[in-house]
Protein backbone atom coordinates (compact mmCIF):
# COMPACT_ATOMS: atom_id res chain seq x y z
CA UNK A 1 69.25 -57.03 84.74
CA UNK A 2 68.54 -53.36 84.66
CA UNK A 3 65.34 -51.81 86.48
CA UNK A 4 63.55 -48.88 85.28
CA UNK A 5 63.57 -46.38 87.72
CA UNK A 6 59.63 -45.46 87.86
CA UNK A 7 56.94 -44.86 90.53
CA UNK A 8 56.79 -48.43 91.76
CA UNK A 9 60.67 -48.67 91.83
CA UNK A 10 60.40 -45.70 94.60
CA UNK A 11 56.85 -47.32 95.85
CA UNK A 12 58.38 -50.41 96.96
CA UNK A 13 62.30 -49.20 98.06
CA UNK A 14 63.91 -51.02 101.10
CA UNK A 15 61.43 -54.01 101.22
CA UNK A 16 61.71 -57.30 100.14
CA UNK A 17 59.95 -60.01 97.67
CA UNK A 18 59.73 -63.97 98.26
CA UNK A 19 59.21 -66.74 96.71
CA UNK A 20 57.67 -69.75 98.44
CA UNK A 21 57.81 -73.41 96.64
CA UNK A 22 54.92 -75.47 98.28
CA UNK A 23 55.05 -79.39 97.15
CA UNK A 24 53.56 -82.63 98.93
CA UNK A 25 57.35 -83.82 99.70
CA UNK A 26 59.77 -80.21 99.86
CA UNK A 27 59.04 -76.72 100.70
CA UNK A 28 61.89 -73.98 99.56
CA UNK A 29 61.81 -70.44 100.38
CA UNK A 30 63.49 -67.72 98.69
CA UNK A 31 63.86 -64.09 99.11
CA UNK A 32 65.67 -60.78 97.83
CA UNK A 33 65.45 -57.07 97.88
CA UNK A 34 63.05 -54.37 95.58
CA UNK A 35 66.18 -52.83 94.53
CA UNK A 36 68.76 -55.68 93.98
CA UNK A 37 68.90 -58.51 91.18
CA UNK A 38 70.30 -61.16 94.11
CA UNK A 39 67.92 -64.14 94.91
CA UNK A 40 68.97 -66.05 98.16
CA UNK A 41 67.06 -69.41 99.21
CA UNK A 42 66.57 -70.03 102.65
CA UNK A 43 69.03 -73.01 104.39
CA UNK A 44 67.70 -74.46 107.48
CA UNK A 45 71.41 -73.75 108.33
CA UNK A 46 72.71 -70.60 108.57
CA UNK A 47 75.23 -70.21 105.69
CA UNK A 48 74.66 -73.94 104.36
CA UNK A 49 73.10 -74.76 101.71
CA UNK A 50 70.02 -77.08 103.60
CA UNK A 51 67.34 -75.49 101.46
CA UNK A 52 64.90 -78.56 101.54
CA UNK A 53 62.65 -78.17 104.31
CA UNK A 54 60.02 -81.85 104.63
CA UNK A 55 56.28 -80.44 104.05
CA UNK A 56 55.31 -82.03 107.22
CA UNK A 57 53.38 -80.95 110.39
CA UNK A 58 53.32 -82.82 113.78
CA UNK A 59 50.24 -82.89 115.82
CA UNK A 60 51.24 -83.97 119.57
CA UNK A 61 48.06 -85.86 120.93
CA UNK A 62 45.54 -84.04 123.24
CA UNK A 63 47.30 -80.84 122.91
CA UNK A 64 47.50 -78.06 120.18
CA UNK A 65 50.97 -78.12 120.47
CA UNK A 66 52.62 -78.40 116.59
CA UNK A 67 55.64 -79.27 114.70
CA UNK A 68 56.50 -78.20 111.44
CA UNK A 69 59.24 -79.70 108.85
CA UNK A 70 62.10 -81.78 110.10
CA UNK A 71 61.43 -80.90 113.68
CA UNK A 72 58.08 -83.00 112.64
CA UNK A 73 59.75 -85.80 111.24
CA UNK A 74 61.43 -86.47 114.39
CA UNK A 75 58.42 -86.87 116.72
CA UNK A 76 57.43 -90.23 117.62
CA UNK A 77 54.16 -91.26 116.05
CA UNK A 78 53.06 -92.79 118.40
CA UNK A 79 52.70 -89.40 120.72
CA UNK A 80 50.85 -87.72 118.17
CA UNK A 81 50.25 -87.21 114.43
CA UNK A 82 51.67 -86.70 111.18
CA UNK A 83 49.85 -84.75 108.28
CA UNK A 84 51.63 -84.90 104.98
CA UNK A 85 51.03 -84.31 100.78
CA UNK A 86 49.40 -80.82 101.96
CA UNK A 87 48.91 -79.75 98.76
CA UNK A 88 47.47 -83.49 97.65
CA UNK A 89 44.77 -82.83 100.59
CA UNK A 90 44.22 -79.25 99.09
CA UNK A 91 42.96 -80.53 95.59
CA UNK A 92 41.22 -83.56 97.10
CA UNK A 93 39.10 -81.97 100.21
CA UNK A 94 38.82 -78.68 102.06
CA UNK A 95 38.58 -80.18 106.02
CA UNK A 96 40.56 -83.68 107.29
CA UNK A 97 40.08 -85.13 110.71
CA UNK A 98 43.44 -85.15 113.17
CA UNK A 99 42.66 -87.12 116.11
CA UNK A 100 39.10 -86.55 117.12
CA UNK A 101 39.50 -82.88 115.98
CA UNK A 102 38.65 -81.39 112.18
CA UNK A 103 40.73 -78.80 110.57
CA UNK A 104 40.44 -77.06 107.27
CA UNK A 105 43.16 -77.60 104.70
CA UNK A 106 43.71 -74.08 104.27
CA UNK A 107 44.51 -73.40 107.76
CA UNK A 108 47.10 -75.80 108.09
CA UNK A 109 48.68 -74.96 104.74
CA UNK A 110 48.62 -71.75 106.67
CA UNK A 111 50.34 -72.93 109.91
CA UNK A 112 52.81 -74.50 107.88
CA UNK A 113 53.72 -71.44 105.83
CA UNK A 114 53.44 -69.30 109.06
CA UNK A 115 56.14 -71.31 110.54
CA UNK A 116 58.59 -71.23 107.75
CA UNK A 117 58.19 -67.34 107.32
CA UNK A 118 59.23 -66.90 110.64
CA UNK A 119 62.14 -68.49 110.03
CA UNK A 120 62.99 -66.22 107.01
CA UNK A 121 62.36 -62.77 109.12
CA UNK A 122 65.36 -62.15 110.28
CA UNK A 123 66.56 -62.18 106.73
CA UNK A 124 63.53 -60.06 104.82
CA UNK A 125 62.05 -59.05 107.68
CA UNK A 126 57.94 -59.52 107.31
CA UNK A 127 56.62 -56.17 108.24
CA UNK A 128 58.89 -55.20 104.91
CA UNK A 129 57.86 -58.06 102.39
CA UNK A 130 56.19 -55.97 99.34
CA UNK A 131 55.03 -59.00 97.96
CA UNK A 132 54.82 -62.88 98.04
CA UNK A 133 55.02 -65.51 94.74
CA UNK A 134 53.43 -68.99 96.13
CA UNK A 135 54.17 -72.04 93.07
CA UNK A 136 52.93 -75.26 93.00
CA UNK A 137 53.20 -78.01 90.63
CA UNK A 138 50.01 -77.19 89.13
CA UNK A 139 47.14 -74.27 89.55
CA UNK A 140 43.53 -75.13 89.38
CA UNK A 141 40.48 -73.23 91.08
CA UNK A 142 40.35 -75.70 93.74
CA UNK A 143 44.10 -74.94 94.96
CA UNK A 144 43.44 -71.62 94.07
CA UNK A 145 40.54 -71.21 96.61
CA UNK A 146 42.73 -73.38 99.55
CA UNK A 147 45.98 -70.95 99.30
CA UNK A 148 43.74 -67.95 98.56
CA UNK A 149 41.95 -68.79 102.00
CA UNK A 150 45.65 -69.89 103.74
CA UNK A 151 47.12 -66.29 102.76
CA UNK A 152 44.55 -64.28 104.70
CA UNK A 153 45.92 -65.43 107.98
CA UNK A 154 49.80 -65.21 107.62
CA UNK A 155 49.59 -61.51 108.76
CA UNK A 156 51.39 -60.22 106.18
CA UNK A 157 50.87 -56.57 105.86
CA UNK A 158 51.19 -56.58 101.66
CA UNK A 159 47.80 -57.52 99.56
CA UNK A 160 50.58 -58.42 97.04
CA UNK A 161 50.26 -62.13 97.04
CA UNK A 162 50.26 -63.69 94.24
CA UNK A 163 50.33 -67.99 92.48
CA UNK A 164 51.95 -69.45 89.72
CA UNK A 165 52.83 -72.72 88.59
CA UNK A 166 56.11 -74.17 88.19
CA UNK A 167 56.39 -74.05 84.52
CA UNK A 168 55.82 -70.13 85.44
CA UNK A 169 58.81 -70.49 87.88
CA UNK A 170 60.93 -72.04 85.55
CA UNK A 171 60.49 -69.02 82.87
CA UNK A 172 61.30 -66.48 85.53
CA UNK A 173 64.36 -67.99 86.68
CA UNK A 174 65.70 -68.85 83.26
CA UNK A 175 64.83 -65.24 81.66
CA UNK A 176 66.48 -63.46 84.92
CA UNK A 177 70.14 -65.75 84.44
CA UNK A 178 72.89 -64.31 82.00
CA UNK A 179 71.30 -64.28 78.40
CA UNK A 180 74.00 -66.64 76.69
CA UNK A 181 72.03 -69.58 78.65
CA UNK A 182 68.40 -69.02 77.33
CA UNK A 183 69.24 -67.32 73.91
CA UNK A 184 68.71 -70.50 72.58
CA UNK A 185 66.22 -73.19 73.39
CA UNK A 186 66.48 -74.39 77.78
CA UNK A 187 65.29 -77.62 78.87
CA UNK A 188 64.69 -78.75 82.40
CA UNK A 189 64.61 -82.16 83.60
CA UNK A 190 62.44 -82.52 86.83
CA UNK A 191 62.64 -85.59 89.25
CA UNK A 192 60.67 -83.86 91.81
CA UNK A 193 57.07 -85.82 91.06
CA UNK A 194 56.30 -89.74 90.74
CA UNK A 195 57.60 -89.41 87.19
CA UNK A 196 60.07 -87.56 85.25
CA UNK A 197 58.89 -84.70 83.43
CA UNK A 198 60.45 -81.88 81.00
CA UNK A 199 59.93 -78.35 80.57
CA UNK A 200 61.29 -76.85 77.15
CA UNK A 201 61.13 -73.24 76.56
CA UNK A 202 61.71 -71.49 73.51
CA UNK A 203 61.31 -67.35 72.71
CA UNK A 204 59.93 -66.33 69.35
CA UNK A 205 61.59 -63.24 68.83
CA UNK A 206 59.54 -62.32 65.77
CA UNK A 207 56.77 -61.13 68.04
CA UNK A 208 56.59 -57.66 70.14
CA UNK A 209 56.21 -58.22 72.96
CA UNK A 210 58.50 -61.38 72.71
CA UNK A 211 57.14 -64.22 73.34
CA UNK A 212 57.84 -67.26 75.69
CA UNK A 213 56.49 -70.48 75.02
CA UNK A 214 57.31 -73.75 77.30
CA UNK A 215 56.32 -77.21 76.16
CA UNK A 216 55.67 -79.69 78.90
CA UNK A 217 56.14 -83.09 78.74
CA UNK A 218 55.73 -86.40 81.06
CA UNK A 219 58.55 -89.07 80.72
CA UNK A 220 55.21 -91.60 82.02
CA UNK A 221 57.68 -94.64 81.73
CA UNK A 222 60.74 -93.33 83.78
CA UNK A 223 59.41 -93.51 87.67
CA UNK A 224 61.56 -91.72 90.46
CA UNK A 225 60.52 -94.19 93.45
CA UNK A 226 63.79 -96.14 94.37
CA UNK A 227 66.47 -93.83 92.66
CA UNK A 228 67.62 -92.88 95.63
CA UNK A 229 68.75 -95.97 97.10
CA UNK A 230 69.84 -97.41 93.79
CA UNK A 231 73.54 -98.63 93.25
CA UNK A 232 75.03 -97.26 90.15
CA UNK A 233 76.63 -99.17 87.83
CA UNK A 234 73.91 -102.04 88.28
CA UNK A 235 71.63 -103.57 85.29
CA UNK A 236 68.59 -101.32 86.87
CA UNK A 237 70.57 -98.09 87.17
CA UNK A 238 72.00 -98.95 83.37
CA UNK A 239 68.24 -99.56 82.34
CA UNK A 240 66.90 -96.40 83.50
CA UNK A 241 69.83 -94.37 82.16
CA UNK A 242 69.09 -95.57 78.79
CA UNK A 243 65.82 -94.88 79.25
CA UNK A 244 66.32 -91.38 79.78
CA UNK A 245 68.97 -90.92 77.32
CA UNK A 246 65.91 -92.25 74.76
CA UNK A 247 63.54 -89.56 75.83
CA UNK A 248 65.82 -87.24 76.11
CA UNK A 249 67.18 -87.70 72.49
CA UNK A 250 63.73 -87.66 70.80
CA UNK A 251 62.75 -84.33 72.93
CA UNK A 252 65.69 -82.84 71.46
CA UNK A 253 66.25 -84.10 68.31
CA UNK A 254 66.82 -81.21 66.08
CA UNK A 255 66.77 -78.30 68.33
CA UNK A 256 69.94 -76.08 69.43
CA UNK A 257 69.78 -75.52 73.45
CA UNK A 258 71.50 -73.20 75.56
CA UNK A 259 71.22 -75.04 78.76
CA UNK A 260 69.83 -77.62 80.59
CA UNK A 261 68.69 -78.00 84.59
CA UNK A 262 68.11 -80.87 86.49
CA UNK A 263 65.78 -80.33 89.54
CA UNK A 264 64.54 -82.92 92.31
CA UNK A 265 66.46 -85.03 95.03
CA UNK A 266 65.94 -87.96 92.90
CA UNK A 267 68.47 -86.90 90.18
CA UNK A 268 71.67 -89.00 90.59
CA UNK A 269 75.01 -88.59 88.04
CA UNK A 270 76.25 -91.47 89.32
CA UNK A 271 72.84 -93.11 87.94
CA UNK A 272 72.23 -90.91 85.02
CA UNK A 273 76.29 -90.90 83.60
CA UNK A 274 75.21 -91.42 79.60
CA UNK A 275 72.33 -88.80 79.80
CA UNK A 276 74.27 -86.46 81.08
CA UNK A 277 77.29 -86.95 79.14
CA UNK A 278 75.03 -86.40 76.30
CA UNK A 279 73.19 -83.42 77.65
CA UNK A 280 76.58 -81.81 77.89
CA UNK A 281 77.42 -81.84 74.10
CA UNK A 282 74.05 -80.00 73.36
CA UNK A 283 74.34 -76.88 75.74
CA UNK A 284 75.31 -76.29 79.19
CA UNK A 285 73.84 -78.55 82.46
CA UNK A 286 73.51 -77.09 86.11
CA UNK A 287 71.64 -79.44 89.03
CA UNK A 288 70.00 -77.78 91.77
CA UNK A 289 66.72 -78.12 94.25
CA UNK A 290 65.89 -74.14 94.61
CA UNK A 291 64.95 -73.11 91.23
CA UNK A 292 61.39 -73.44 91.38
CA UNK A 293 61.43 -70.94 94.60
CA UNK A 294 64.21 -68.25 92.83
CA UNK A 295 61.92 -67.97 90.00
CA UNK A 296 58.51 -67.42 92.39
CA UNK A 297 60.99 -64.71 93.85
CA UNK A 298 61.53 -63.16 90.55
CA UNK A 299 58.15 -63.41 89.88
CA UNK A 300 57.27 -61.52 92.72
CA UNK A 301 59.55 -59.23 92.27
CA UNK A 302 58.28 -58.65 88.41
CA UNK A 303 54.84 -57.81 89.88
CA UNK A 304 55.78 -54.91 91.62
CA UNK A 305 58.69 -53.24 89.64
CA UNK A 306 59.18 -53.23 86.18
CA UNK A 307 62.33 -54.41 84.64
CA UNK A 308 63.14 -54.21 80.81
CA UNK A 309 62.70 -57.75 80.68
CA UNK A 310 59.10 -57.38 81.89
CA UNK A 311 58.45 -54.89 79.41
CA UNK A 312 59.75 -56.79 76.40
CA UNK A 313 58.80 -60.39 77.20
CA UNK A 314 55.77 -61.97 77.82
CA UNK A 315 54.92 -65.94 79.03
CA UNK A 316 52.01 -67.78 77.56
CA UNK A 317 51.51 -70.92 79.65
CA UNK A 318 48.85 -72.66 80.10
CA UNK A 319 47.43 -70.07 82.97
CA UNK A 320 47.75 -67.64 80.98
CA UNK A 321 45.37 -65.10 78.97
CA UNK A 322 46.63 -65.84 75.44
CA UNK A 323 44.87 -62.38 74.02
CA UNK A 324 44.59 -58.53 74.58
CA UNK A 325 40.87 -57.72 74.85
CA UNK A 326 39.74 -53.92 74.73
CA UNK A 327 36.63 -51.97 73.05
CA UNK A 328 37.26 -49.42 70.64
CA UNK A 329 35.73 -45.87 71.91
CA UNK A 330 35.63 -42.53 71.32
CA UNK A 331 37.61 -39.99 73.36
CA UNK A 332 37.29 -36.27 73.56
CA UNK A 333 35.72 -37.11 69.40
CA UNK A 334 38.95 -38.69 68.87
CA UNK A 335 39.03 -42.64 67.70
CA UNK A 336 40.81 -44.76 70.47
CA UNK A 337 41.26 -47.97 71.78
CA UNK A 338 40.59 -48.56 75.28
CA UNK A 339 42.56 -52.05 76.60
CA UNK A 340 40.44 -54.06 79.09
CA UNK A 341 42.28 -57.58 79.55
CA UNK A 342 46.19 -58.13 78.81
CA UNK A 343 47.29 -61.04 77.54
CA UNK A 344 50.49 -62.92 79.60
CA UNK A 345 48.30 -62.18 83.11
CA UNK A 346 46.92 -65.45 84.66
CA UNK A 347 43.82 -65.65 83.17
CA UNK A 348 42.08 -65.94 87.18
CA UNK A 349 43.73 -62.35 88.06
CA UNK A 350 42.28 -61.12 84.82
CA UNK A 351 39.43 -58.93 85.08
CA UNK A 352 38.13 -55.28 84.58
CA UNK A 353 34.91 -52.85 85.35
CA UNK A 354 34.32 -49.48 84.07
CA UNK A 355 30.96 -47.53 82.83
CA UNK A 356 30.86 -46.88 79.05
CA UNK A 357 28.48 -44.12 77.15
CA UNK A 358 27.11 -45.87 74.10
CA UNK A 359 27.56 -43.44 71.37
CA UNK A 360 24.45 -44.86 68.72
CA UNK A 361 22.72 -48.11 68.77
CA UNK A 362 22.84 -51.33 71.44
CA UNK A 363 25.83 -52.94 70.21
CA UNK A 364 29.05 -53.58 72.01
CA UNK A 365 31.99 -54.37 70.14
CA UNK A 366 35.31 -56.17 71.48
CA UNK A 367 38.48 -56.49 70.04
CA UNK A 368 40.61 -59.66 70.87
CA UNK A 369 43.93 -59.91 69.54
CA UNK A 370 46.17 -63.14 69.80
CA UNK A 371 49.93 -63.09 70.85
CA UNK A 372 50.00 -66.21 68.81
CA UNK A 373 50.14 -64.23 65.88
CA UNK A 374 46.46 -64.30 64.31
CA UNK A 375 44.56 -61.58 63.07
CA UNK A 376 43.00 -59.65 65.53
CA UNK A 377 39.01 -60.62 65.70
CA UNK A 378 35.72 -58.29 66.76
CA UNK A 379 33.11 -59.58 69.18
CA UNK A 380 30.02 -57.94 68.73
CA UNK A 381 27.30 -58.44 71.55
CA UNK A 382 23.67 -56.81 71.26
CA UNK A 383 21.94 -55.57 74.08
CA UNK A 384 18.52 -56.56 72.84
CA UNK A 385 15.63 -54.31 74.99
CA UNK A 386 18.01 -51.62 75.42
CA UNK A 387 15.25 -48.94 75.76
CA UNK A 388 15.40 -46.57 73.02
CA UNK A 389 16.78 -43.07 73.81
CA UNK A 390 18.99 -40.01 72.24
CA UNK A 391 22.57 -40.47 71.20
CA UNK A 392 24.93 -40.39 74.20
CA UNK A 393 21.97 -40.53 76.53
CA UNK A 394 22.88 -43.94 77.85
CA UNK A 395 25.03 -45.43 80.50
CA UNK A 396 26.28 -48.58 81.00
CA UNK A 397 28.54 -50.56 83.60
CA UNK A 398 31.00 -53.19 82.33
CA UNK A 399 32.48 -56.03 84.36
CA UNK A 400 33.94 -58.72 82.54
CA UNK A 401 36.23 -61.69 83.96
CA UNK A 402 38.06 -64.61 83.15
CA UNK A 403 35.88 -67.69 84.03
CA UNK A 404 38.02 -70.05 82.19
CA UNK A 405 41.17 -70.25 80.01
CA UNK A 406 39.67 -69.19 76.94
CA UNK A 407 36.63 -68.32 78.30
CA UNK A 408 35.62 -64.44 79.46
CA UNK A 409 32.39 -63.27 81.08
CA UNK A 410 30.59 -60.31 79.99
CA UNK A 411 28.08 -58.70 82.77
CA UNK A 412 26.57 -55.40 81.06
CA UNK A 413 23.98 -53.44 83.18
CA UNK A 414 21.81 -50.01 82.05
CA UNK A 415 22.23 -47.50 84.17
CA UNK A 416 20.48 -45.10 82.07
CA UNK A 417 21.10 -41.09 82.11
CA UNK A 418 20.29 -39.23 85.30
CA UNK A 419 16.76 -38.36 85.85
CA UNK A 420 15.90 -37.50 82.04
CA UNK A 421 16.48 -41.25 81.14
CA UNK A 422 16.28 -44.02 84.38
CA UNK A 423 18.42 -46.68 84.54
CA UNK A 424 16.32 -49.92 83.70
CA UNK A 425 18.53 -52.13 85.61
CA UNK A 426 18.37 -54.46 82.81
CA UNK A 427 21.15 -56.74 82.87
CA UNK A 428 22.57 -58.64 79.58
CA UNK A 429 25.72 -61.79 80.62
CA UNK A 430 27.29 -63.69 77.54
CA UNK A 431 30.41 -65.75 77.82
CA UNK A 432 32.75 -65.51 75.10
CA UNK A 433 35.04 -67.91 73.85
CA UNK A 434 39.02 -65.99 73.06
């Protein structure tokens, strides 16, 4: 992958990005350097390849004395207490009870993180990380808010902290491997949930910026409780290989892939041999547990420093801001279009404020412009008891935000024109569906 050498390139040389992959059953941590394409994970054991780490914390009883992974899941229980599905308890409830003692959600997300990073310091040293991907399963406000609150007390010195989910991971590893194994179509098979699930990305090249698109879909009838202790060649193993092989055909049917990945502990060849086999005639198959966490480190990385990939791709999941939105103004007399929102951000980072001049009239006109490939649409909005005044003799201030998916705010307030014209402090808000 080549970098562009630019000022962020130079901002950011000699420190380091990560990539932290937060789930109810496995945390993985990955890391890498500004100025290198190489993604390590983290091993528990020092050149092995022990990236799993249990999402557990131990609570010894009467004390605030704490465990954290498989140093947790060797306590007795009966000494203390175990607190596990962290990220469940994020979505479901900000505070739990331990003992006789309440803690918030976010602060033991915190702990746990805290914990793990130390671990990974003598490798990218902390007081050097430029910036930090987080990726869950699945982003919503809720888990959002908990991590947003859990960041604030790691100590890192970098506001570059960032979330995405793991269909997000999956695009950055994929588009950062050689390009003969995602010029086609890429699947991924994950066992890492209740159920299996799929992940199929495709690139429509006929678009510029080229576009990413990733399908999701949940294999509801193929559940991974008990695979692991299951003995292959047995009428259950059989059944649930056929199973798969079923799904698998129909999600493929018809389509050329490049590669596919298998992710989760509860992927077995010996259990799966016919879905496999079968996967191997349509492209090429890898297994692994760390690709979720290489692709947060990518996509850490591809915050700070631009790469021609990041320049000539774009992702549109289902986080993301599916439309450019700008206004078009006049500058120095000269037409031009100012851009306010870019499309491919996560529609929760998007947001902008500036102050405008209003040339003539009270109207406000926005320009949204799918990636999809539609025609590019104007928004007008009015700003009805805009008091009347002379042409360029009016200020206003702009903030508009992402409050939804496909749903931006518009705050507009008068500040008028110095003393000849007062500001009237009038304030006009309209949501607007992109």
């Amino acid at each position: 992958m080549a970098f562009y050498e630019n000022e962020r390139t130079t901002k950011y040389q000699g420190e380091y990005v990560i990539g932290f992959d937060l789930t109810d059953t496995y945390s993985q941590i990955s890391f890498g350097s500004t100025e290198s394409e190489e993604v390590n994970s983290f091993s528990m054991i020092a050149g092995g390849d022990d990236y799993l780490i249990p999402t557990i914390l131990y609570k010894r009883r009467e004390v605030s004395q704490w465990y954290v992974g498989k140093e947790a899941l060797n306590k007795p229980q009966a000494d203390g207490f175990i607190v596990d599905k962290l990220v469940t308890k994020a979505l479901e409830t900000d505070e739990i009870v331990i003992g006789e003692e309440t803690y918030r959600v976010s602060a033991l997300i915190a702990l746990f993180m805290k914990r793990l990073l130390s671990m990974v310091n003598y490798y990218a040293p902390l007081n050097k990380v430029a910036s930090v991907m987080i990726t869950v399963d699945a982003l919503n406000d809720r888990i959002i808010k908990t991590l947003t609150e859990a960041v604030k007390s790691l100590g890192l010195k970098t506001e570059n902290i960032y979330f995405q989910n793991h269909m997000e991971s999956f695009y950055f590893y994929t588009i950062y491997q050689p390009r003969e194994l995602w010029n086609r179509e890429v699947l991924l098979v994950d066992f890492t949930s209740d159920v299996v699930k799929t992940y199929r990305m495709e690139c429509n090249n006929r678009t510029t910026p080229i576009v990413a698109f990733i399908d999701p879909e949940v294999y509801s009838n193929i559940y991974t409780a008990g695979i692991q202790e299951m003995l292959p060649d047995t009428r259950d193993a059989k059944r649930l290989d056929e199973e798969l092989l079923l799904k698998l055909n129909d999600t493929m049917h018809g389509r050329v892939f490049s590669s596919v990945y298998f992710v989760g502990t509860s992927f077995r060849q010996d259990i799966f041999k016919e879905s496999v086999k079968y996967l191997c005639q349509k492209g090429r198959v890898f297994e692994g547990n760390n690709l979720y966490a290489k692709g947060a480190c990518y996509g850490a990385k591809n915050k700070i420093v631009k790469t021609i990939l990041s320049e000539s791709h774009v992702f549109l999941g289902n986080d993301k801001l599916k439309s450019n939105v700008g206004i078009n103004v006049l500058n120095r007399g000269e037409k031009a279009y100012l851009p306010l929102l870019d499309a491919g951000v996560n529609w929760f980072e998007a947001k902008k404020e500036c102050d405008l001049y209003l040339n003539l009239g009270n109207k406000l006109s926005f320009v949204v412009t799918p990636l999809t490939g539609k025609n590019p649409e104007v928004v007008d909005i009015t700003l009805f008891d805009l008091p009347k005044r002379p042409q360029k003799a009016t200020r206003i201030h702009l903030n508009i935000e992402m409050i939804a998916e496909s749903k931006m705010q518009v705050k507009i307030k008068d500040l008028g024109f110095g003393e000849l014209f007062p500001a009237s402090d009038i304030e006009w808000n309209e949501v607007i569906n992109l």
